[in-house]
Protein backbone atom coordinates (compact mmCIF):
# COMPACT_ATOMS: atom_id res chain seq x y z
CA UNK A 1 -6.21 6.30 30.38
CA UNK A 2 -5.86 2.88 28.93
CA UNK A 3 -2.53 1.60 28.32
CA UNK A 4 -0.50 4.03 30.21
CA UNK A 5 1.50 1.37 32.46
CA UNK A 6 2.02 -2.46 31.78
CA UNK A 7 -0.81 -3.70 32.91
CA UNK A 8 -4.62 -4.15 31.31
CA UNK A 9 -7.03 -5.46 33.54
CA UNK A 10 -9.69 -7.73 32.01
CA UNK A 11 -12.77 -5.31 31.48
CA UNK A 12 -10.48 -3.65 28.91
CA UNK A 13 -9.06 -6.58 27.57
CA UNK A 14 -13.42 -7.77 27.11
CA UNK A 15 -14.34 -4.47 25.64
CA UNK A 16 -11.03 -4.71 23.00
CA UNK A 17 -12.12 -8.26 22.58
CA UNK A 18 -15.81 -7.09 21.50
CA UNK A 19 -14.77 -4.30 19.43
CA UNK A 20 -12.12 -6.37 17.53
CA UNK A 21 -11.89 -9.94 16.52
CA UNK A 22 -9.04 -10.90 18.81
CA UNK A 23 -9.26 -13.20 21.61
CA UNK A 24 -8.45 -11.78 25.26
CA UNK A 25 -5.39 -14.29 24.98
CA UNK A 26 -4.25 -12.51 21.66
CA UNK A 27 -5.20 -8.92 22.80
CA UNK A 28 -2.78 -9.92 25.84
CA UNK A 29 -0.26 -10.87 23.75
CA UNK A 30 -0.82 -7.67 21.72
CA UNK A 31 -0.32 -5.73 24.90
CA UNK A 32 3.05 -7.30 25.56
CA UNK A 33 4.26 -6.33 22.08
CA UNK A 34 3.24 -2.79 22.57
CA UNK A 35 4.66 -2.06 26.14
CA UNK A 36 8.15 -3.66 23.90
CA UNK A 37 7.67 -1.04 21.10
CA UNK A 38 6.46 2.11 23.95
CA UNK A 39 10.27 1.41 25.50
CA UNK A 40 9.63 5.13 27.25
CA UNK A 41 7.01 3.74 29.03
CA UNK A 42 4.84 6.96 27.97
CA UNK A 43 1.47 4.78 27.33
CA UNK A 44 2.02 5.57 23.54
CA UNK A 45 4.10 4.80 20.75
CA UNK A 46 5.04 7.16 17.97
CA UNK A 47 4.99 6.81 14.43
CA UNK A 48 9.11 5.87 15.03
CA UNK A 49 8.14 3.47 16.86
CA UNK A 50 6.04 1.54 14.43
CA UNK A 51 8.70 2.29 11.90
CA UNK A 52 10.61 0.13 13.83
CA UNK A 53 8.48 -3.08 13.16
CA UNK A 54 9.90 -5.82 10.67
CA UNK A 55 6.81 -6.03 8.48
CA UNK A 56 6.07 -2.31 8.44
CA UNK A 57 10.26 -1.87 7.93
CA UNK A 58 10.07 -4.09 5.11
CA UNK A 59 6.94 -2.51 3.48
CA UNK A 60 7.34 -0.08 0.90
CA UNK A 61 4.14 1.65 1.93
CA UNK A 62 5.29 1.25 5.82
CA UNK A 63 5.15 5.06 5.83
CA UNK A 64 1.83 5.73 4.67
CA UNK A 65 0.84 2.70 6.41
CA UNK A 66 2.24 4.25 9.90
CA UNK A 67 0.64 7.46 8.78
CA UNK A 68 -2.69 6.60 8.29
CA UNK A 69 -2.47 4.51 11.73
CA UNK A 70 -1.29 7.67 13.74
CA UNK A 71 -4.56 9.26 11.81
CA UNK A 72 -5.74 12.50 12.75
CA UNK A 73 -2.34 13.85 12.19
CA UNK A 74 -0.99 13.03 15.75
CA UNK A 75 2.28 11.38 15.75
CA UNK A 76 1.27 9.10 18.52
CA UNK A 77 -0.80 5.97 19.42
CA UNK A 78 -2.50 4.46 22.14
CA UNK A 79 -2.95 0.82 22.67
CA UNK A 80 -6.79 0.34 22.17
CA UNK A 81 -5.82 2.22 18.46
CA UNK A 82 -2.91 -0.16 18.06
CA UNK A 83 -5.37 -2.90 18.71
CA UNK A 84 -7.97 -1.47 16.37
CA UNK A 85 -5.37 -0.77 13.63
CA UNK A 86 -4.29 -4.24 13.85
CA UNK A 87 -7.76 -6.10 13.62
CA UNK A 88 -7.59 -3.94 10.26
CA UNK A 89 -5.19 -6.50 9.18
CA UNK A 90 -6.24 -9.93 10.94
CA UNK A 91 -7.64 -12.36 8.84
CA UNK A 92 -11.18 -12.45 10.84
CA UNK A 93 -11.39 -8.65 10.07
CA UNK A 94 -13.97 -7.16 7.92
CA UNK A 95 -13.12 -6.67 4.41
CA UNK A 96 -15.10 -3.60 3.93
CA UNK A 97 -12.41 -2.05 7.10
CA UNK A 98 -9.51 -3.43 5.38
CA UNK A 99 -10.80 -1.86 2.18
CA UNK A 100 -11.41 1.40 3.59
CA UNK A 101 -7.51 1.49 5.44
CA UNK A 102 -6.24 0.74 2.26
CA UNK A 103 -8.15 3.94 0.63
CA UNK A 104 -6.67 6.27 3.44
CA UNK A 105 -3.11 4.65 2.04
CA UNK A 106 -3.85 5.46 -1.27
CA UNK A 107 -5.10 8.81 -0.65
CA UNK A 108 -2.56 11.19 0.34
CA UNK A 109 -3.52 14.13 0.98
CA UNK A 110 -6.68 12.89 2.54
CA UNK A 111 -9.08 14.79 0.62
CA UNK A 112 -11.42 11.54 0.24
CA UNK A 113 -10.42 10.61 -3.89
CA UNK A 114 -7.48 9.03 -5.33
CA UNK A 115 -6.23 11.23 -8.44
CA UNK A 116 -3.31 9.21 -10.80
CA UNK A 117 -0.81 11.42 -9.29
CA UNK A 118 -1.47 9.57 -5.82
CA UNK A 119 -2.02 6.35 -7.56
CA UNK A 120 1.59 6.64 -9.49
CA UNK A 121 3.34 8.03 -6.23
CA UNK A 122 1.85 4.33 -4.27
CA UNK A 123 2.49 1.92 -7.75
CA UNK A 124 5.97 3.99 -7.62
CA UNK A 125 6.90 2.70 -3.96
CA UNK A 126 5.58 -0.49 -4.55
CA UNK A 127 7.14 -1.62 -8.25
CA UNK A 128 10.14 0.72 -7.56
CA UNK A 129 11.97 0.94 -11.06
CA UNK A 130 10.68 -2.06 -12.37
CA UNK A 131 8.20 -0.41 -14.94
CA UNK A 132 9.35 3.12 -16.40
CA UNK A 133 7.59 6.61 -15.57
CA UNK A 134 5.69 6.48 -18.90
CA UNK A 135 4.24 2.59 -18.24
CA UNK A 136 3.33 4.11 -14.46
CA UNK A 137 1.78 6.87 -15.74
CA UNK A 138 -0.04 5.02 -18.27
CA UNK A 139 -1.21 2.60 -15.73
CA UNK A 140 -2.38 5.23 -13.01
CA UNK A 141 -4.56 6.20 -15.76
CA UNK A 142 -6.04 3.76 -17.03
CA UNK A 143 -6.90 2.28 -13.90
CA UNK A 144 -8.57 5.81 -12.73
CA UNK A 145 -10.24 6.27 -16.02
CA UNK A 146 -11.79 2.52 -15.59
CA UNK A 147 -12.76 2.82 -12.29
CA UNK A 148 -14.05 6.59 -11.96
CA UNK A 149 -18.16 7.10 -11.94
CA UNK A 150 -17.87 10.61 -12.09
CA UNK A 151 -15.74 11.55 -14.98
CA UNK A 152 -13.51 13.98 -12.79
CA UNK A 153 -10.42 11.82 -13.16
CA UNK A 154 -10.32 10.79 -9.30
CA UNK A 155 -11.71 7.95 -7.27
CA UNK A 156 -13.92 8.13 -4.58
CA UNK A 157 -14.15 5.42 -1.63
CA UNK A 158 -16.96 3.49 -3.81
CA UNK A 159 -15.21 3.24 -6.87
CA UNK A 160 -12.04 2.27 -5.34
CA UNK A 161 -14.19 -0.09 -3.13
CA UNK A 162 -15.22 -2.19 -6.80
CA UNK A 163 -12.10 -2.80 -7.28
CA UNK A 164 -11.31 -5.46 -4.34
CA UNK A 165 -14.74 -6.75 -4.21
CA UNK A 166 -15.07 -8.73 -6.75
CA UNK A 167 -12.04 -10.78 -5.35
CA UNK A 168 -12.56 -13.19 -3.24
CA UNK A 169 -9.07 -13.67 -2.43
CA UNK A 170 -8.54 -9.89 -0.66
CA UNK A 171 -8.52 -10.25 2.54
C-alpha cells in the first residue's frame, strides 16, 4: 500500500502528479511533510495529526476541516488522500472541488443540505463573539432563505454552489 514506509517511487509520484495539479518535485516535497506528521511510521496520519498543523491549528474550522479530510468517518489518512485533500486547496485546483470541500465543511451532519442551524454553528466558529446570537441567527437566515430553490429552508450543493461562482476572486 502506498505510503506505508518513506519512500515513493516515481510511478506513484506520476500517477499523484496526473490526478492532482502538483509537480512530482512538489508531490515529493509533500511526501516529506507527511512521513514528519505520520511520526509512528504507521503509513497514515490521524485526524491528531493534522490537528497538529499551523494553518489547520490556527483555523477556526480546522476541525471540520480535518473531519471532512479523514471522510468516510475513518480517523485516518493515507498519503495519496493527503495529496488529494491538498490539491483541494492549491491555487491550480479546480474551483468546482474547492467548492464542493467547502459544502462537506458546511454540512455537518452530512446529510447533503446546509440548514441555518449548520450555517450559524460555522459563522459561530468563524466570527466568534463578534456579532450576537440574534445578528447570527438573522444572518443564517437570510442567507438560506436567499439562496434556497426549494423552499425547504436548507441548501443543497447547487444552491450553495451560486454562491461562490459568481466571484471571481474564490479560489
Amino acid at each position: 500500500k502506498m505510503g506505508n514506509n518513506a519512500t515513493i517511487n516515481n510511478q506513484e509520484v506520476a500517477e499523484l502528479s496526473r490526478e492532482t495539479n502538483f509537480t512530482p518535485k512538489e508531490i515529493k516535497r509533500i511526501h516529506k511533510r507527511f512521513i514528519k506528521l505520520d511520526t509512528h511510521g504507521r503509513g497514515y496520519i490521524t485526524i491528531h495529526d493534522l490537528a497538529t498543523l499551523p494553518d489547520v491549528d490556527k483555523n477556526p474550522l480546522g476541525d471540520r476541516i480535518c473531519r471532512v479530510l479523514a471522510q468516510s468517518g475513518e480517523n485516518s489518512i493515507d498519503f495519496k488522500a493527503f495529496v488529494k485533500a491538498l490539491a483541494t486547496f492549491n491555487d491550480k485546483g479546480n474551483k468546482e472541488e474547492k467548492i464542493k470541500f467547502l459544502f462537506k465543511v458546511y454540512d455537518i451532519d452530512g446529510d447533503g443540505f446546509v440548514t441555518k442551524d449548520e450555517l450559524f454553528v460555522i459563522l459561530k466558529s468563524l466570527v466568534g463573539s463578534s456579532l450576537t446570537t440574534s445578528q447570527l441567527e438573522q444572518i443564517s437566515e437570510k442567507t438560506i432563505s436567499d439562496i434556497d430553490s426549494s423552499g425547504e429552508g436548507k441548501m443543497g450543493f447547487e444552491d450553495f454552489k451560486k454562491i461562490f461562482m459568481g466571484k471571481p476572486n474564490f479560489s
